[in-house]
PDB file of N, CA and C in Angstrom:
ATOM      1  N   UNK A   1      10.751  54.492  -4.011  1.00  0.00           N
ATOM      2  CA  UNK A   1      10.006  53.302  -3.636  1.00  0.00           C
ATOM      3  C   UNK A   1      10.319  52.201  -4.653  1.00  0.00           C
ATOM      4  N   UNK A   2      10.873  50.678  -3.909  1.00  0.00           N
ATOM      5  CA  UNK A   2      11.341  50.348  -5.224  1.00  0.00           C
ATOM      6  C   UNK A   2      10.462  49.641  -5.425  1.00  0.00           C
ATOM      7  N   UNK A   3       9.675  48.486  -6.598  1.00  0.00           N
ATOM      8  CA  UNK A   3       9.247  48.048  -7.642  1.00  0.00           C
ATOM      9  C   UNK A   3       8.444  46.896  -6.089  1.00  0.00           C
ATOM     10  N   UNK A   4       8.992  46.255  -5.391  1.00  0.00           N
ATOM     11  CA  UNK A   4       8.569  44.924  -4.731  1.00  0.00           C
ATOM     12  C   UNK A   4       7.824  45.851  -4.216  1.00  0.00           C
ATOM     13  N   UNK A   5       7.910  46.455  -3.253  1.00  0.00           N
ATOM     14  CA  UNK A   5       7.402  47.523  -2.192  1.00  0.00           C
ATOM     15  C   UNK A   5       6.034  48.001  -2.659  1.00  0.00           C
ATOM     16  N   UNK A   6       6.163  48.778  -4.121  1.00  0.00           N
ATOM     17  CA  UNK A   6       4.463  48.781  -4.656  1.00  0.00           C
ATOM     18  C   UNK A   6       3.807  47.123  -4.975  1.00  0.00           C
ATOM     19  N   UNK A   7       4.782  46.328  -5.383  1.00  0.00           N
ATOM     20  CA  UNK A   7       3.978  44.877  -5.502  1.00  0.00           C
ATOM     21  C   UNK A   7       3.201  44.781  -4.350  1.00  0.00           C
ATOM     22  N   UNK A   8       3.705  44.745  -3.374  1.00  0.00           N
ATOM     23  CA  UNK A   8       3.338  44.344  -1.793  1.00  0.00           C
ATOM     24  C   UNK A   8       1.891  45.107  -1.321  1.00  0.00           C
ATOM     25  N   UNK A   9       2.136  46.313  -1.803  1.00  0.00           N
ATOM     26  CA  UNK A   9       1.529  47.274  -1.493  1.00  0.00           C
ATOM     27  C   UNK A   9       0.274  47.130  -2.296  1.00  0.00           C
ATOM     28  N   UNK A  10       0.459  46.621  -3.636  1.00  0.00           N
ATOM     29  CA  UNK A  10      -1.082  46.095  -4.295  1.00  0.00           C
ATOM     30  C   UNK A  10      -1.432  45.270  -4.040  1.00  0.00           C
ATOM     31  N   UNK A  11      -1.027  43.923  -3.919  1.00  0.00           N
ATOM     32  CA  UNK A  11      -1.066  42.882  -3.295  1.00  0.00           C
ATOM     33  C   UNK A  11      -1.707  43.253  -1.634  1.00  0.00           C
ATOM     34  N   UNK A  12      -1.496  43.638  -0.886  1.00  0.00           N
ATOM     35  CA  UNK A  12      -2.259  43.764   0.215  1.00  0.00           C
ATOM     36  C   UNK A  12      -3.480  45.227   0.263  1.00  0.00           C
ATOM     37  N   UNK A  13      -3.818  45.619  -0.366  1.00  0.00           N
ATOM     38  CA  UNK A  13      -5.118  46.425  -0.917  1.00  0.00           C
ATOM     39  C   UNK A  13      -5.849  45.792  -1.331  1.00  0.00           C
ATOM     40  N   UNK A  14      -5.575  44.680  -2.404  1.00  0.00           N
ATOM     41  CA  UNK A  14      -6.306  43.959  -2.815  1.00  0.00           C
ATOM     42  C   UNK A  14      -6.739  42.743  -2.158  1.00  0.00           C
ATOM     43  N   UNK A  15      -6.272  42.175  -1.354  1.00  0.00           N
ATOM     44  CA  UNK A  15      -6.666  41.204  -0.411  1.00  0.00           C
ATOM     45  C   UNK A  15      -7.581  42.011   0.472  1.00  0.00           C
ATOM     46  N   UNK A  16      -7.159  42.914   1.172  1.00  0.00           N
ATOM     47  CA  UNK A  16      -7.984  43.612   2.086  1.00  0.00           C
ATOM     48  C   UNK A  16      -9.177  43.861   1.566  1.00  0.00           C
ATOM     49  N   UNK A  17      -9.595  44.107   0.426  1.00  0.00           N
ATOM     50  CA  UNK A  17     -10.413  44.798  -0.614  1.00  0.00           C
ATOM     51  C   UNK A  17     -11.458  43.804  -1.044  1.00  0.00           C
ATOM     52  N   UNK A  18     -10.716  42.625  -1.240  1.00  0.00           N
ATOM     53  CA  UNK A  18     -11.743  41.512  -1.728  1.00  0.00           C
ATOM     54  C   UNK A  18     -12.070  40.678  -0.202  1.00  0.00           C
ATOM     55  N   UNK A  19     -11.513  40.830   0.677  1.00  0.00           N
ATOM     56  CA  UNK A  19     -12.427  40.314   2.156  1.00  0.00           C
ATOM     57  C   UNK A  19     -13.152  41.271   2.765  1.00  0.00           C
ATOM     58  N   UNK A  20     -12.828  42.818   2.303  1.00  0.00           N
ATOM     59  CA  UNK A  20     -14.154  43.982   2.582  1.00  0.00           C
ATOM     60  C   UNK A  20     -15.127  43.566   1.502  1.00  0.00           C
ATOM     61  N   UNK A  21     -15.333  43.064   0.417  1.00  0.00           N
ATOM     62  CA  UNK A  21     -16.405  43.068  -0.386  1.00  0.00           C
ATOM     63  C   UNK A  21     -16.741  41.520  -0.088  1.00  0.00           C
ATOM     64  N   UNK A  22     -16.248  40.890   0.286  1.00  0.00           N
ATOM     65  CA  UNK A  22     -16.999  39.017   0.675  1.00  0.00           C
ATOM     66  C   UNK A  22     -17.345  39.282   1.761  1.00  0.00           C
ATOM     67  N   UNK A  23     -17.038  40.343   2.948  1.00  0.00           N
ATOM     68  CA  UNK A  23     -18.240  40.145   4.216  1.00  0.00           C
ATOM     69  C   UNK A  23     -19.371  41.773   3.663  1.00  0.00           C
ATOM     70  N   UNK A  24     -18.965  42.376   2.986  1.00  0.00           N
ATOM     71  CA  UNK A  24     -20.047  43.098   2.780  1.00  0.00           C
ATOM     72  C   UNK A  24     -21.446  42.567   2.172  1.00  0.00           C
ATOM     73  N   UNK A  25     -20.931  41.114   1.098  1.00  0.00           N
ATOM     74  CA  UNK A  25     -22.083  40.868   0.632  1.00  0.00           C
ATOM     75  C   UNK A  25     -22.561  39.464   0.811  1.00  0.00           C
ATOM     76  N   UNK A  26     -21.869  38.924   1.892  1.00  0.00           N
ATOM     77  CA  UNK A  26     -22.229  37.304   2.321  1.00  0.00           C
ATOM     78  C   UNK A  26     -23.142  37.010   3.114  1.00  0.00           C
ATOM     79  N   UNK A  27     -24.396  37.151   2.015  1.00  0.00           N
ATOM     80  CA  UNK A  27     -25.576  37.108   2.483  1.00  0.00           C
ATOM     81  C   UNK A  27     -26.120  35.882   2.365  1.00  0.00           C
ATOM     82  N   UNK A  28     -25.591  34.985   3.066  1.00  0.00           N
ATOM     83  CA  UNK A  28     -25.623  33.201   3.547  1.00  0.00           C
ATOM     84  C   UNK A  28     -25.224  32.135   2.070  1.00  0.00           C
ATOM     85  N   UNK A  29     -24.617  32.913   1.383  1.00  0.00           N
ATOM     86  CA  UNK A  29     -23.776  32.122   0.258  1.00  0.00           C
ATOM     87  C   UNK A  29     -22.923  30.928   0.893  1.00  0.00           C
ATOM     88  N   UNK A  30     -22.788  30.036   0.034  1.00  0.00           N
ATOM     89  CA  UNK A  30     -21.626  28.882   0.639  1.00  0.00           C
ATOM     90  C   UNK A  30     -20.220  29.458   0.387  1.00  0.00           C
ATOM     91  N   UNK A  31     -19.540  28.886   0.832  1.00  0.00           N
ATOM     92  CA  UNK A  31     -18.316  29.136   0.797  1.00  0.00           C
ATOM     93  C   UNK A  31     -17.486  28.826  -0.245  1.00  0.00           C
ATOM     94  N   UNK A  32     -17.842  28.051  -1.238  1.00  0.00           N
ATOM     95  CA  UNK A  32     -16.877  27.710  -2.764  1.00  0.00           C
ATOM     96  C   UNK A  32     -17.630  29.253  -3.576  1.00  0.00           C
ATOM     97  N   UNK A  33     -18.695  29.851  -3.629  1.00  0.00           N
ATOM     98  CA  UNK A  33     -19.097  31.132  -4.105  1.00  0.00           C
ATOM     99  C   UNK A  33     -18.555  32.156  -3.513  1.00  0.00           C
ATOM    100  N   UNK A  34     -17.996  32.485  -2.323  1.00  0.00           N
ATOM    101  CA  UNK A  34     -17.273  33.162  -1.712  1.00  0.00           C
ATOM    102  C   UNK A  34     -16.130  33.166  -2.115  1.00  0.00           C
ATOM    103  N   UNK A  35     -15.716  31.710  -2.582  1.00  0.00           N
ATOM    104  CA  UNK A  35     -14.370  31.790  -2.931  1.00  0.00           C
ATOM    105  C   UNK A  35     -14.215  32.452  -4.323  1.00  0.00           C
ATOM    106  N   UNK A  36     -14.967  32.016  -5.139  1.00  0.00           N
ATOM    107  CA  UNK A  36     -14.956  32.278  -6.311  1.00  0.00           C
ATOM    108  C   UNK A  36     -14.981  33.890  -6.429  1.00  0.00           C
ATOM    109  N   UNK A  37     -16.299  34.593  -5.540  1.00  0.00           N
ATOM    110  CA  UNK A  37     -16.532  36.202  -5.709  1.00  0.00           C
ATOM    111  C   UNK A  37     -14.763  36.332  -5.203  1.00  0.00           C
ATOM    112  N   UNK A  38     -14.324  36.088  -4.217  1.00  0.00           N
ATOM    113  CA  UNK A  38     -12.973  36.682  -3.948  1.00  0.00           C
ATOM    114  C   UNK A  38     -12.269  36.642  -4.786  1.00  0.00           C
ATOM    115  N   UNK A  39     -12.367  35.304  -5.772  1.00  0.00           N
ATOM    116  CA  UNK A  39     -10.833  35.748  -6.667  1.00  0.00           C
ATOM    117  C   UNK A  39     -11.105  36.603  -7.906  1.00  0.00           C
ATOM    118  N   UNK A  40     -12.618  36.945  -7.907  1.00  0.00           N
ATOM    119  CA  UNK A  40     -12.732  37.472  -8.527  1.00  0.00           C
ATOM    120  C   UNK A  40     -12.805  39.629  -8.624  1.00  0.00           C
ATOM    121  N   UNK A  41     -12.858  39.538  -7.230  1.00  0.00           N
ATOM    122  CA  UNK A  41     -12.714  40.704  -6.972  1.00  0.00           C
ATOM    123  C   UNK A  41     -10.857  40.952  -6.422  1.00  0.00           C
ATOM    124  N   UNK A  42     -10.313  40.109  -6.417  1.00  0.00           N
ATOM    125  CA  UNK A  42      -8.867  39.663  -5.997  1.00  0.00           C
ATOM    126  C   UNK A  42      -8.550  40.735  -7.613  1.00  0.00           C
ATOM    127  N   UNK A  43      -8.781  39.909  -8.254  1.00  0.00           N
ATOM    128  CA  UNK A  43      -7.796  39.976  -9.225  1.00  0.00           C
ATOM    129  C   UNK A  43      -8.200  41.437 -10.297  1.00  0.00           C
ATOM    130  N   UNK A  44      -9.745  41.366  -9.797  1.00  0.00           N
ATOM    131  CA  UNK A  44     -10.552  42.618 -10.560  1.00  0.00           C
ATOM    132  C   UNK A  44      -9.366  44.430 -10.379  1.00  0.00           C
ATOM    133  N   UNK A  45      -9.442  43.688  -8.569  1.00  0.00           N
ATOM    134  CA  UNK A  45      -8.765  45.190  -7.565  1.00  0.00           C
ATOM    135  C   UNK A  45      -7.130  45.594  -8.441  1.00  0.00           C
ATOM    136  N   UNK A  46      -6.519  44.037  -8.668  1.00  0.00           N
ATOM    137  CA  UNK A  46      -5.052  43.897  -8.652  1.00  0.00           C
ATOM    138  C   UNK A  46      -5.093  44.755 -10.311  1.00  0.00           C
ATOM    139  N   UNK A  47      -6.154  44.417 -11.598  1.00  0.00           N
ATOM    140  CA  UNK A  47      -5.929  45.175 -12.428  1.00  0.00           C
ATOM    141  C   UNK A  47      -5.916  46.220 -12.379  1.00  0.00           C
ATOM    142  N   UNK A  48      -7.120  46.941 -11.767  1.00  0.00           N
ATOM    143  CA  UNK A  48      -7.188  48.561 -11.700  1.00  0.00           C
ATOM    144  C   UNK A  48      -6.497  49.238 -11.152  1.00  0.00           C
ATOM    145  N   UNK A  49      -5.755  48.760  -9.900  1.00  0.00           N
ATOM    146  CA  UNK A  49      -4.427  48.847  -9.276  1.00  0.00           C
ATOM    147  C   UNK A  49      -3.457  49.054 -10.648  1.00  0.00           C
ATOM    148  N   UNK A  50      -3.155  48.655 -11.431  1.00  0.00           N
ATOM    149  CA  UNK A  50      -2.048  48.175 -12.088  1.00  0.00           C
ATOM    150  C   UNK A  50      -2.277  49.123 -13.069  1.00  0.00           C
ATOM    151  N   UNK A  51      -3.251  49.620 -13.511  1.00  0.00           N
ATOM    152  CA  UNK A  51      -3.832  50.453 -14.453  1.00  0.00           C
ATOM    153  C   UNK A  51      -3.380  52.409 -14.375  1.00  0.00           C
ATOM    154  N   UNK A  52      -4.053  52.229 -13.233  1.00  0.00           N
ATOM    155  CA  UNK A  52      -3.709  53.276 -11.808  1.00  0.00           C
ATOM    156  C   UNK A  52      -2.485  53.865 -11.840  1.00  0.00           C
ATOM    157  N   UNK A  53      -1.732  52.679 -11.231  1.00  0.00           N
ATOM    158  CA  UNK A  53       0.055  52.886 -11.004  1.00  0.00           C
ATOM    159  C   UNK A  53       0.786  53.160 -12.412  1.00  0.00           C
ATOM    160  N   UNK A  54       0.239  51.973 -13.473  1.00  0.00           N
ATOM    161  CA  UNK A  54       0.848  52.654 -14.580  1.00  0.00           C
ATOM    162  C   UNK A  54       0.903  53.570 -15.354  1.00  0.00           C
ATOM    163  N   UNK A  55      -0.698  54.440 -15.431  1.00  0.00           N
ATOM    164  CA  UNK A  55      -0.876  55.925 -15.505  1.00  0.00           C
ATOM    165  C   UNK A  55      -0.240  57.287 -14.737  1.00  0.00           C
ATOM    166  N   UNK A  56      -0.059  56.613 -13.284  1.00  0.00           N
ATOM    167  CA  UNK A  56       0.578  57.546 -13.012  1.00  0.00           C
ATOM    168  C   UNK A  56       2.350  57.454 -13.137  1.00  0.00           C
ATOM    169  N   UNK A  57       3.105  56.404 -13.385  1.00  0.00           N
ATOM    170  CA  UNK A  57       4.179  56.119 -13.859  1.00  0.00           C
ATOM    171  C   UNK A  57       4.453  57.100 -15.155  1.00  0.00           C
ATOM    172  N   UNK A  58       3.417  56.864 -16.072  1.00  0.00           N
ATOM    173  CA  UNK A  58       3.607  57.268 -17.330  1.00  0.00           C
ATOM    174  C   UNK A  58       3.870  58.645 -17.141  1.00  0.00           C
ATOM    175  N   UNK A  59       2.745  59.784 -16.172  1.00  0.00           N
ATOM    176  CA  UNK A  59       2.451  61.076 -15.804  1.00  0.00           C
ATOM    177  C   UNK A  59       3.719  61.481 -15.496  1.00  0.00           C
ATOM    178  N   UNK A  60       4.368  60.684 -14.247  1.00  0.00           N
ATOM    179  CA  UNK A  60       5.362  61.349 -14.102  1.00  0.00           C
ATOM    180  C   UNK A  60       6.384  60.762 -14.675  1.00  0.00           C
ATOM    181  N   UNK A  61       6.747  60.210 -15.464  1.00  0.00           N
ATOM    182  CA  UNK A  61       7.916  59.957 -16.270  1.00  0.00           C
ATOM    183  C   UNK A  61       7.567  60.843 -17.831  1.00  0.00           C
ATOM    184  N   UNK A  62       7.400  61.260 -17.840  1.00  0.00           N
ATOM    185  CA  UNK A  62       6.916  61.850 -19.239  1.00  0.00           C
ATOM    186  C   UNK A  62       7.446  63.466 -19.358  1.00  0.00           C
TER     187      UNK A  62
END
């Protein structure tokens, strides 16, 4: 699997991930707070993702 392919692949988990958690909790918020919770769960997903992948990189390269 090469290198873009997992980009892509976090990159769309994490989008999916942060519009499952902005309609789970858009409980009549405006929409610049929506925006904000998204990039904040955007980018929250994309670390632990990254955390994740690089632990298991390490596992099996080791």
């Amino acid at each position: 699997m090469s290198y873009v392919t997992i980009g892509i692949v976090i990159v769309a988990i994490s989008a999916l991930g942060g519009v499952f958690f902005i309609k789970r909790n858009s409980s009549q918020q405006p929409k610049q707070v929506k925006a904000v919770l998204f990039g904040l769960y955007f980018w929250g997903l994309i670390f632990l993702q990254l955390i994740f992948f690089g632990l298991g990189y390490y596992l099996i390269k080791k």
